[in-house]
C-alpha atoms as a PDB file:
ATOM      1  CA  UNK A   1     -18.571  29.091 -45.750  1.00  0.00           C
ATOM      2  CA  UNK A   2     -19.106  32.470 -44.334  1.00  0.00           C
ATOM      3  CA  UNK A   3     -21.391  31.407 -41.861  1.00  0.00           C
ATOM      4  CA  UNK A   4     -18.617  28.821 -40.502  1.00  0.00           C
ATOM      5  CA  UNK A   5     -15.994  32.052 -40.856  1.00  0.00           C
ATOM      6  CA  UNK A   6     -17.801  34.097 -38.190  1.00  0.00           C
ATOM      7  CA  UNK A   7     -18.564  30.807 -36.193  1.00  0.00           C
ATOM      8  CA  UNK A   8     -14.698  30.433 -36.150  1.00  0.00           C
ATOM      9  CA  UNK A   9     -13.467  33.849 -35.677  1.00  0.00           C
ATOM     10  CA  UNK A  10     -16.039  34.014 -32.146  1.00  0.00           C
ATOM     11  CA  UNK A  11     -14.545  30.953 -30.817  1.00  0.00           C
ATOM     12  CA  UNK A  12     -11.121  32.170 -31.905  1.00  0.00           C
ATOM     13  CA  UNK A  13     -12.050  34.992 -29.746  1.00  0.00           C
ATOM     14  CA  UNK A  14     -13.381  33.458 -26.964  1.00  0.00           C
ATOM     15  CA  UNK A  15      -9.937  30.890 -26.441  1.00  0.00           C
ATOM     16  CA  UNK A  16      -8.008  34.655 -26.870  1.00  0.00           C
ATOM     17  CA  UNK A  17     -10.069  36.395 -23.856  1.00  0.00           C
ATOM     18  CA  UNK A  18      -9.121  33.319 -21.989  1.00  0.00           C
ATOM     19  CA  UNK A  19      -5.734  32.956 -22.701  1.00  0.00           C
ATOM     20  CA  UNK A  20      -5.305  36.658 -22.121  1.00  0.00           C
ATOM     21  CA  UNK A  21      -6.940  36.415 -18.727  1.00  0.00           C
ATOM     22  CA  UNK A  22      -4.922  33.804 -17.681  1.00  0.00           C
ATOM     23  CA  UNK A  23      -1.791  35.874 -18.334  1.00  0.00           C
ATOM     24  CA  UNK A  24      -0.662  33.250 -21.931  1.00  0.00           C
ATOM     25  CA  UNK A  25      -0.148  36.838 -23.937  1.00  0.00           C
ATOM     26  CA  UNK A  26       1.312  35.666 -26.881  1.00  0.00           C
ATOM     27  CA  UNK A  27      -1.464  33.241 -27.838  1.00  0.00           C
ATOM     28  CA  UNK A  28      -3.703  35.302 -27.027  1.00  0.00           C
ATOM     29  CA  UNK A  29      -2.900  37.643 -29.352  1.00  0.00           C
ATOM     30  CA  UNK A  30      -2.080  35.589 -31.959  1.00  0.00           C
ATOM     31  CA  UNK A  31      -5.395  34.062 -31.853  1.00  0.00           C
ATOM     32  CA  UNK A  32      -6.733  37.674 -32.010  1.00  0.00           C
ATOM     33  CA  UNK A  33      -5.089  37.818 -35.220  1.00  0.00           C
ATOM     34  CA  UNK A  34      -6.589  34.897 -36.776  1.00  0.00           C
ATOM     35  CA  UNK A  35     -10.022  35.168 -35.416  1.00  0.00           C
ATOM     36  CA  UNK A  36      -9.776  38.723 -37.251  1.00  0.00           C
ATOM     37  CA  UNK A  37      -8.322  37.769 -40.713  1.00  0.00           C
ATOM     38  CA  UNK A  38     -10.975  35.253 -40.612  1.00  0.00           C
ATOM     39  CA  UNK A  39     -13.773  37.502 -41.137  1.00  0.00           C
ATOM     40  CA  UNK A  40     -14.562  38.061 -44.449  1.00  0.00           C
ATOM     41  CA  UNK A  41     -14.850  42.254 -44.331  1.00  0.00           C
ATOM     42  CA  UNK A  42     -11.158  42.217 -42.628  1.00  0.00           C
ATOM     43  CA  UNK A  43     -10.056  40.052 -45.456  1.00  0.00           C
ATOM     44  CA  UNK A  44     -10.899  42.209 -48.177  1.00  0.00           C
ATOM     45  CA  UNK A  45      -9.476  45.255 -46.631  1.00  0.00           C
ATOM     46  CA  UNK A  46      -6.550  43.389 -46.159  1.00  0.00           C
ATOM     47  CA  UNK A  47      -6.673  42.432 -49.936  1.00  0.00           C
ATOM     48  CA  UNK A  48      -6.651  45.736 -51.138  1.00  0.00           C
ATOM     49  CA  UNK A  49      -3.708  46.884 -49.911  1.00  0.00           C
ATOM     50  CA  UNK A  50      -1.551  43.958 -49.804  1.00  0.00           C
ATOM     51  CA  UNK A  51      -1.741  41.612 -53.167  1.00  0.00           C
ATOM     52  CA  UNK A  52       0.020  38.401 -51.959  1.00  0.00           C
ATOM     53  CA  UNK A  53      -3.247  38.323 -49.472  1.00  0.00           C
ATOM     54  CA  UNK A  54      -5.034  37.807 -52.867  1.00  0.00           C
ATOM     55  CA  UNK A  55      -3.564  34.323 -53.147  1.00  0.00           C
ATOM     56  CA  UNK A  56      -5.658  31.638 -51.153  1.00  0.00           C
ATOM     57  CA  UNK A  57      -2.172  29.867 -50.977  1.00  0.00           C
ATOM     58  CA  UNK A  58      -0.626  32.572 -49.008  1.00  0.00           C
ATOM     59  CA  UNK A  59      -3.961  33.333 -46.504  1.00  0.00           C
ATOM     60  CA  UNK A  60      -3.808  29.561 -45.665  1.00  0.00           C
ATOM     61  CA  UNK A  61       0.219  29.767 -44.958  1.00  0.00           C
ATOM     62  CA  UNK A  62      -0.891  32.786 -42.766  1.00  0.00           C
ATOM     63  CA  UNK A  63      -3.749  30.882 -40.927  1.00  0.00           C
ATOM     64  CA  UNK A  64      -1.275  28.060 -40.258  1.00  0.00           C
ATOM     65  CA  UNK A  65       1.656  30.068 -38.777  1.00  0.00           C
ATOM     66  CA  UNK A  66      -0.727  32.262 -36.259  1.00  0.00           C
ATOM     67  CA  UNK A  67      -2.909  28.703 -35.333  1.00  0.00           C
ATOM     68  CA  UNK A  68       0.710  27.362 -34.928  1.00  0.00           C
ATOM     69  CA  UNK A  69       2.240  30.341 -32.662  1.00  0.00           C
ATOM     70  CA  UNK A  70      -1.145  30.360 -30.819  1.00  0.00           C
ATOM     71  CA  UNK A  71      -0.793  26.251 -29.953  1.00  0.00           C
ATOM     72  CA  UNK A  72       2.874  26.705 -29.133  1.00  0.00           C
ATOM     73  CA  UNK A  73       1.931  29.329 -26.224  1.00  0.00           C
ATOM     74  CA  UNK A  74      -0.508  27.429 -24.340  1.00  0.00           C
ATOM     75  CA  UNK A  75       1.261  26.033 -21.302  1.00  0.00           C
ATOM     76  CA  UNK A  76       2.449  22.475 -21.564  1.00  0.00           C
ATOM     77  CA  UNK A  77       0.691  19.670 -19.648  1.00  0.00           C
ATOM     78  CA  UNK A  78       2.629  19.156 -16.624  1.00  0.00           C
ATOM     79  CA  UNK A  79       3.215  15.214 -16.857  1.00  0.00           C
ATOM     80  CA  UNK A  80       2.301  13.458 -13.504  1.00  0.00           C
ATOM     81  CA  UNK A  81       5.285  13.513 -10.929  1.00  0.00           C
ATOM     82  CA  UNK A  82       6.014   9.986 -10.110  1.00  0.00           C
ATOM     83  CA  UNK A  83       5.894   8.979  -6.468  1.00  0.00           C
ATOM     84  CA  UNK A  84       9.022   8.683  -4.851  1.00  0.00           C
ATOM     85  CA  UNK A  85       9.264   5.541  -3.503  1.00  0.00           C
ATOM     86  CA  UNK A  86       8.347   5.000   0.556  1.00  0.00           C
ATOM     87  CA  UNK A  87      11.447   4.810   2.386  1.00  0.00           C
ATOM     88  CA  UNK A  88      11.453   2.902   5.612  1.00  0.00           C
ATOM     89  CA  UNK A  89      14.412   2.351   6.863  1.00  0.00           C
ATOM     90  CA  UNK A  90      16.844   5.768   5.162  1.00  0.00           C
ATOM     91  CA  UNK A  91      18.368   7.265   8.130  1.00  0.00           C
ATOM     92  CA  UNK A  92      19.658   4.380  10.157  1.00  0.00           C
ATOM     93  CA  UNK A  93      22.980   2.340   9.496  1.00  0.00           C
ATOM     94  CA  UNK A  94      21.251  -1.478   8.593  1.00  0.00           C
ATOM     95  CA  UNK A  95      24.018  -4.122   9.198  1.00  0.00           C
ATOM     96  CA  UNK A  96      21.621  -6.674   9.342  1.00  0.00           C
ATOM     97  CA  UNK A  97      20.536  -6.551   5.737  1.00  0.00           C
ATOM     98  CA  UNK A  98      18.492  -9.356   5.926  1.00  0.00           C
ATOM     99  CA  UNK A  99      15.985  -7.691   8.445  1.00  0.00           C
ATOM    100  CA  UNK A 100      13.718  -5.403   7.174  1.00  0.00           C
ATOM    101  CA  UNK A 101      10.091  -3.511   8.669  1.00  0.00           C
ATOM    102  CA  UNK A 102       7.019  -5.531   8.842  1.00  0.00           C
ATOM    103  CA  UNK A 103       4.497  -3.530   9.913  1.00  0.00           C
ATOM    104  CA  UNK A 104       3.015  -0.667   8.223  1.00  0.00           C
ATOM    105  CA  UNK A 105       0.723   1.150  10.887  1.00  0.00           C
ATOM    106  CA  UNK A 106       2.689   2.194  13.588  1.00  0.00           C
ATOM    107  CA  UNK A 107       0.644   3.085  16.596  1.00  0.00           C
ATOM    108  CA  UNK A 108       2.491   6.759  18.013  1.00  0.00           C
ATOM    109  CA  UNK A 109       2.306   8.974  21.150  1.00  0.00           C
ATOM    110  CA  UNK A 110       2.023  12.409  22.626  1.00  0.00           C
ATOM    111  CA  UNK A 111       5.412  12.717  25.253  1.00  0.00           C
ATOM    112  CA  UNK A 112       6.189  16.122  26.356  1.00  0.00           C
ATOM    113  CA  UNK A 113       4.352  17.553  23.388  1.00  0.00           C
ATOM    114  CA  UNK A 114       5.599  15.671  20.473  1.00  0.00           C
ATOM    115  CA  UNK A 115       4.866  12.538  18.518  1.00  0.00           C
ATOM    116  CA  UNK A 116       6.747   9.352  18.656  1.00  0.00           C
ATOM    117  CA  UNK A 117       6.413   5.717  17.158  1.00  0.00           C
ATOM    118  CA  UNK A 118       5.582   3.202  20.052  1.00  0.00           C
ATOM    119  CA  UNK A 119       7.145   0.222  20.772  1.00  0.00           C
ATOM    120  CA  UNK A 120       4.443  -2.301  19.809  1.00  0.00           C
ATOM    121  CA  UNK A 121       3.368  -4.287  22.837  1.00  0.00           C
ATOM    122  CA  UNK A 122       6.165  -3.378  25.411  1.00  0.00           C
ATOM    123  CA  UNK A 123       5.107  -3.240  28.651  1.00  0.00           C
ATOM    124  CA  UNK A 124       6.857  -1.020  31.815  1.00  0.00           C
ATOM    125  CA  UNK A 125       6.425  -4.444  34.033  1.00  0.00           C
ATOM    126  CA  UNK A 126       7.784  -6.492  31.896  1.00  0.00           C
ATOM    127  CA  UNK A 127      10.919  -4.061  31.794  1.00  0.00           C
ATOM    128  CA  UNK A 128      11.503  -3.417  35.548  1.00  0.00           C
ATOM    129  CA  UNK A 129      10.826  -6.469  36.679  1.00  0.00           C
ATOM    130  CA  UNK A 130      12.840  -8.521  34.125  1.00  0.00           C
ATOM    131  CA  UNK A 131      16.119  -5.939  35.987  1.00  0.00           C
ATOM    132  CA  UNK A 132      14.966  -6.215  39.204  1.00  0.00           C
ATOM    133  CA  UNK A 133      15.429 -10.323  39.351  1.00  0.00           C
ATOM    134  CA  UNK A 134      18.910  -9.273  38.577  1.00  0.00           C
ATOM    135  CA  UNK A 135      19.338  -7.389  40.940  1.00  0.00           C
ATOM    136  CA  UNK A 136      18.849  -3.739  39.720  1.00  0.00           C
ATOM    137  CA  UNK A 137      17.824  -1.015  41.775  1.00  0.00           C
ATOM    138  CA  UNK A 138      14.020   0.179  40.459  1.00  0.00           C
ATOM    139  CA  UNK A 139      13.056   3.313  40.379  1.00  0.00           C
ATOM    140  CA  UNK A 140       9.877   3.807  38.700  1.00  0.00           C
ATOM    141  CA  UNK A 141       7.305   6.980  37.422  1.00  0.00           C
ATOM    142  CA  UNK A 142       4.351   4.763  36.274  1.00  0.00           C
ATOM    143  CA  UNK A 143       1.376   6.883  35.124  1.00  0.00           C
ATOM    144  CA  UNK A 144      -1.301   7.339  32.203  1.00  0.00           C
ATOM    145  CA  UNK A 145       0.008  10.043  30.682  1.00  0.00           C
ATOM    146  CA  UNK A 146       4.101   9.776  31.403  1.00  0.00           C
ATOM    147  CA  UNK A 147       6.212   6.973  32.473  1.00  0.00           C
ATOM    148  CA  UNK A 148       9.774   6.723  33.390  1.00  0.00           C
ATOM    149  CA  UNK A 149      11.864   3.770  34.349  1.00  0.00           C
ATOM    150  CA  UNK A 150      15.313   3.653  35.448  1.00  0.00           C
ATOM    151  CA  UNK A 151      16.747   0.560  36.907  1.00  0.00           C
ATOM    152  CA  UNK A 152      20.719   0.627  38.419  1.00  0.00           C
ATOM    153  CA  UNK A 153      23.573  -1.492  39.127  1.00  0.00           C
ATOM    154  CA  UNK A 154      26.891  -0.862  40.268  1.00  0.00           C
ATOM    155  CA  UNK A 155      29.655  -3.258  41.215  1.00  0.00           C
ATOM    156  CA  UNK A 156      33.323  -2.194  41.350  1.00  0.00           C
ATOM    157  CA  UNK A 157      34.099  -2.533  37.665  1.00  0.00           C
ATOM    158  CA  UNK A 158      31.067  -1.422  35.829  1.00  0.00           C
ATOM    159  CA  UNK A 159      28.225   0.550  36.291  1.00  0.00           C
ATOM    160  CA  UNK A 160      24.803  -0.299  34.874  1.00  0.00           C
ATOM    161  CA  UNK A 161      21.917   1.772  33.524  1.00  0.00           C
ATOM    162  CA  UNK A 162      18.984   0.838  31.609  1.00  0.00           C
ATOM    163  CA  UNK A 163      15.942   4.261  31.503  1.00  0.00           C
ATOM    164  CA  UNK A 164      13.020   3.483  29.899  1.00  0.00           C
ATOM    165  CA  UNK A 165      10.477   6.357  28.825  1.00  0.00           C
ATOM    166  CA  UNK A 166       7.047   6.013  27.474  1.00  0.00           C
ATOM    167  CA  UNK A 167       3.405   8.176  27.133  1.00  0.00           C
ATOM    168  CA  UNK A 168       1.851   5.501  29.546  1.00  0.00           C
ATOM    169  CA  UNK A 169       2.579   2.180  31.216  1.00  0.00           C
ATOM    170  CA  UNK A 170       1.622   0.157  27.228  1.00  0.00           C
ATOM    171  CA  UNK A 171       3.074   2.775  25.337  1.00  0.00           C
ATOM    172  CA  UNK A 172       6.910   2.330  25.432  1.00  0.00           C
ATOM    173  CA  UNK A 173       8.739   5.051  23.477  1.00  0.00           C
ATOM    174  CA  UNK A 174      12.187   4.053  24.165  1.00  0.00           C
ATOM    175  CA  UNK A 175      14.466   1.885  25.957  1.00  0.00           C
ATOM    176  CA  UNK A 176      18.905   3.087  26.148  1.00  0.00           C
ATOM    177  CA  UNK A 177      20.693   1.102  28.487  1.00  0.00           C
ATOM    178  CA  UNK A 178      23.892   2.706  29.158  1.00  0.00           C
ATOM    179  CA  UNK A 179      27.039   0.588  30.697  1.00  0.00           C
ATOM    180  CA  UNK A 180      30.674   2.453  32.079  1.00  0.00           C
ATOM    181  CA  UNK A 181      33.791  -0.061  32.352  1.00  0.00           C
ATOM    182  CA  UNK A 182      35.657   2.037  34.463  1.00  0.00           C
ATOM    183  CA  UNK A 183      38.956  -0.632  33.675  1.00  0.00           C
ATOM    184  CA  UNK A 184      37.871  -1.231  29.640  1.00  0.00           C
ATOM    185  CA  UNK A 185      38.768  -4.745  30.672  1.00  0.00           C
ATOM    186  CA  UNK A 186      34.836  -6.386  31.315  1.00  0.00           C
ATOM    187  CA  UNK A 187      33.920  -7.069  27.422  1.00  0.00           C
ATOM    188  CA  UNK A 188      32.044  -9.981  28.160  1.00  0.00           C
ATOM    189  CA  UNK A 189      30.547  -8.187  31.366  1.00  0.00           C
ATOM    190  CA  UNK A 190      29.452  -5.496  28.496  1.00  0.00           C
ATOM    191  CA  UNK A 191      28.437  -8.267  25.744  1.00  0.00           C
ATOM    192  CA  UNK A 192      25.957 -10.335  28.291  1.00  0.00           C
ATOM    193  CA  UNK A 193      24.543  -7.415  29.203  1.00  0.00           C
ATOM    194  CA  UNK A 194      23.615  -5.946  26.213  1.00  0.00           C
ATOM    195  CA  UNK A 195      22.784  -9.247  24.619  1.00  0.00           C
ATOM    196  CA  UNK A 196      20.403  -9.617  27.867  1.00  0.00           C
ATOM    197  CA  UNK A 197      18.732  -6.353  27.263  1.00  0.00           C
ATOM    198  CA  UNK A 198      17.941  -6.468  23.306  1.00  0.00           C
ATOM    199  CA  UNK A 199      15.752  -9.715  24.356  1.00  0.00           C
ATOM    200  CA  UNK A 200      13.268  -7.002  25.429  1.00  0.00           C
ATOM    201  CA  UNK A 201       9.755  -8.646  24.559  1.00  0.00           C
ATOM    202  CA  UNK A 202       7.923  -6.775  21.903  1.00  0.00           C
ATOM    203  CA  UNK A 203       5.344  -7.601  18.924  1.00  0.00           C
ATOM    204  CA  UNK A 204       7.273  -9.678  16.388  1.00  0.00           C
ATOM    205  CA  UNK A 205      10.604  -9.553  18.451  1.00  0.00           C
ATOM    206  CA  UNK A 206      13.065 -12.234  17.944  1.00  0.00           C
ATOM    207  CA  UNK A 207      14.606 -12.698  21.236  1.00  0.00           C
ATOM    208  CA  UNK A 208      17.777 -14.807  20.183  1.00  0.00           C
ATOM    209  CA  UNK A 209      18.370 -13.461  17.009  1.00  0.00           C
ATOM    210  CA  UNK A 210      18.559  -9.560  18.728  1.00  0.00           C
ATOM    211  CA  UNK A 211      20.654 -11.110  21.781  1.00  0.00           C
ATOM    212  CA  UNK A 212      22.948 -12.704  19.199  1.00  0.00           C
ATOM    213  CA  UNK A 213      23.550  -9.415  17.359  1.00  0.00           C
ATOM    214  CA  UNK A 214      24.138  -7.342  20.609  1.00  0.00           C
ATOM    215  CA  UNK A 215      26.823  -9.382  21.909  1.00  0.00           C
ATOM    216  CA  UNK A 216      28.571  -9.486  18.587  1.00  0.00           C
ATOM    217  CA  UNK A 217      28.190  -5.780  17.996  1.00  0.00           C
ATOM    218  CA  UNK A 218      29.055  -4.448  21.378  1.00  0.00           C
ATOM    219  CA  UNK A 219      32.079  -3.441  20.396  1.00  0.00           C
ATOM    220  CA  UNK A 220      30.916  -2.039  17.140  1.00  0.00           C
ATOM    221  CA  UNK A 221      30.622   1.692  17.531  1.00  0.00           C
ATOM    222  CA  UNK A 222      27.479   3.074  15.185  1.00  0.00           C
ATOM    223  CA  UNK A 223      26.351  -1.285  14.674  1.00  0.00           C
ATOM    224  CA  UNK A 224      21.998  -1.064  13.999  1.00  0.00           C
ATOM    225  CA  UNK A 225      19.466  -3.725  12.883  1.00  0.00           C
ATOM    226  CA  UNK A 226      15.761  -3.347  12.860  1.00  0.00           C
ATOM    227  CA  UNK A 227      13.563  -6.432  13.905  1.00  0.00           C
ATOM    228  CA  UNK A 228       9.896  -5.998  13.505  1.00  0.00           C
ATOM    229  CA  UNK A 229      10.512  -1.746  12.934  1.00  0.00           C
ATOM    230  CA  UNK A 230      12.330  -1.368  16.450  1.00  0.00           C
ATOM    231  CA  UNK A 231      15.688   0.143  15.576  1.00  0.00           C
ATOM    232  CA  UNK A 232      18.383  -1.533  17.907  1.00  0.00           C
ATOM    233  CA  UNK A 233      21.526   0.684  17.821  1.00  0.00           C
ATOM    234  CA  UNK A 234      25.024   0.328  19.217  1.00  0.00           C
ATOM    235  CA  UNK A 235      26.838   4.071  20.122  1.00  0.00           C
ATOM    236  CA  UNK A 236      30.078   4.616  21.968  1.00  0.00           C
ATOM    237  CA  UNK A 237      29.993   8.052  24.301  1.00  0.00           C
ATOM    238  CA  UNK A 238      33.569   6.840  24.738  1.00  0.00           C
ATOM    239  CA  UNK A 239      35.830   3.946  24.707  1.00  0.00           C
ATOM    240  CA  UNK A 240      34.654   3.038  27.968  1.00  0.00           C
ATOM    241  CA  UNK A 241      31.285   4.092  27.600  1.00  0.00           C
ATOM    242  CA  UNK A 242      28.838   2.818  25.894  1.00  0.00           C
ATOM    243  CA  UNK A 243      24.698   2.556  25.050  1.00  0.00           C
ATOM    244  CA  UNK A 244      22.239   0.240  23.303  1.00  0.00           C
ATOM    245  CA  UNK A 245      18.959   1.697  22.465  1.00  0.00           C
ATOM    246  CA  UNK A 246      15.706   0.406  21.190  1.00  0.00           C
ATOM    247  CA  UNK A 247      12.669   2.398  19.456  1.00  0.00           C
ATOM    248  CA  UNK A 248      10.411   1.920  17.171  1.00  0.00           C
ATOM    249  CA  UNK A 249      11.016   3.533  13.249  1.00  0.00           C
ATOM    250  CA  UNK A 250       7.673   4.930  11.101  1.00  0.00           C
END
């Protein structure tokens, strides 16, 4: 019994250096205590001037409380914090609640020194020359590393821009197209054209379904879907002025 006394006190001893050293002071200590009432010379000093330590009852109370203040001290284990859920669509307006991301990798960019999501399979042809059948005016920065498209059309009631910007000629980054109705009288004017330009084709587009929204949210100031994780937004700069942009979301 002795033997497994002095076993007891040196691990007791040990666990105290440790939780000393890594700053748990009060266990520490109180397993200093124990390890040292445990040997049997310490006892019986202790028994001579103190009688109650006479009674094995009392010694075990005593073991108990210091093993208990000693537990108590050790640091909790932290539980594992849960993973908050991945949010893919938490910072744009959804009024289409039925649409929702598909895609999971989304292939990004390097333009002007930043990062951006690209718009999966868009193509700078397909966007100027889809405007210049209508008649735009193209004017066109097509290169590896930086491309910029802006196609024009003016007629005595509205004015028509659509700018397209990318990190190459495949890598489409974002399309606004911007209309003015100088009169605030050419809604449908507005409508068409925005319902023409969400038909943009892209990976997993739905051409009809986008054109349908556009024309029934042109005049919805702050209006966005997603189709296929390509934000299409609706924004008024004022009454008469207004944008529809597409890019793609992470």
């Amino acid at each position: 019994m002795k033997i497994f006394k002095y076993i007891l006190s040196v691990l007791l001893l040990v666990s105290a250096i440790k939780s000393i050293i890594e700053n748990y002071f009060l266990a520490g200590v109180a397993c200093i205590i124990l390890a040292l009432l445990l040997i049997t010379p310490i006892s019986n000093a202790i028994m001579l001037k103190l009688n109650f330590w006479r009674t094995k009852h009392w010694r075990y109370i005593t073991y108990a409380i210091l093993f208990l203040l000693f537990a108590v001290s050790l640091p909790k284990k932290a539980k594992p914090q849960q993973k908050p859920a991945k949010e893919t669509v938490d910072k744009v307006v959804i009024t289409d609640k039925t649409t929702t991301p598909e895609r999971n990798n989304v292939e990004t960019c390097n333009y002007d020194g930043d990062e951006y999501p690209v718009i999966p399979e868009l193509v700078a042809s397909d966007i100027y020359m889809n405007f210049d059948k209508r008649g735009f005016k193209i004017d066109k920065q097509i290169e590896t590393e930086h491309t910029n498209i802006l196609c024009t059309l003016n007629d005595s009631d509205v004015r028509y821009n659509v700018m397209a910007i990318g990190c190459s000629p495949d890598q489409i980054i974002k399309v606004t197209a911007t209309v003015l109705d100088y009169s605030g009288k050419n809604q449908k004017e507005v409508s068409d054209f925005f319902g023409f330009v969400a038909t943009l084709q892209y990976e997993g587009a739905d051409p009809e379904k986008a054109k349908k929204w556009a024309m029934e949210n042109s005049n919805n100031n702050g209006a966005s879907t997603v189709i296929s994780n390509v934000k299409i937004s609706i924004n008024f700069k004022t009454v008469n002025s207004k944008l529809l942009t597409l890019e793609a979301i992470e």
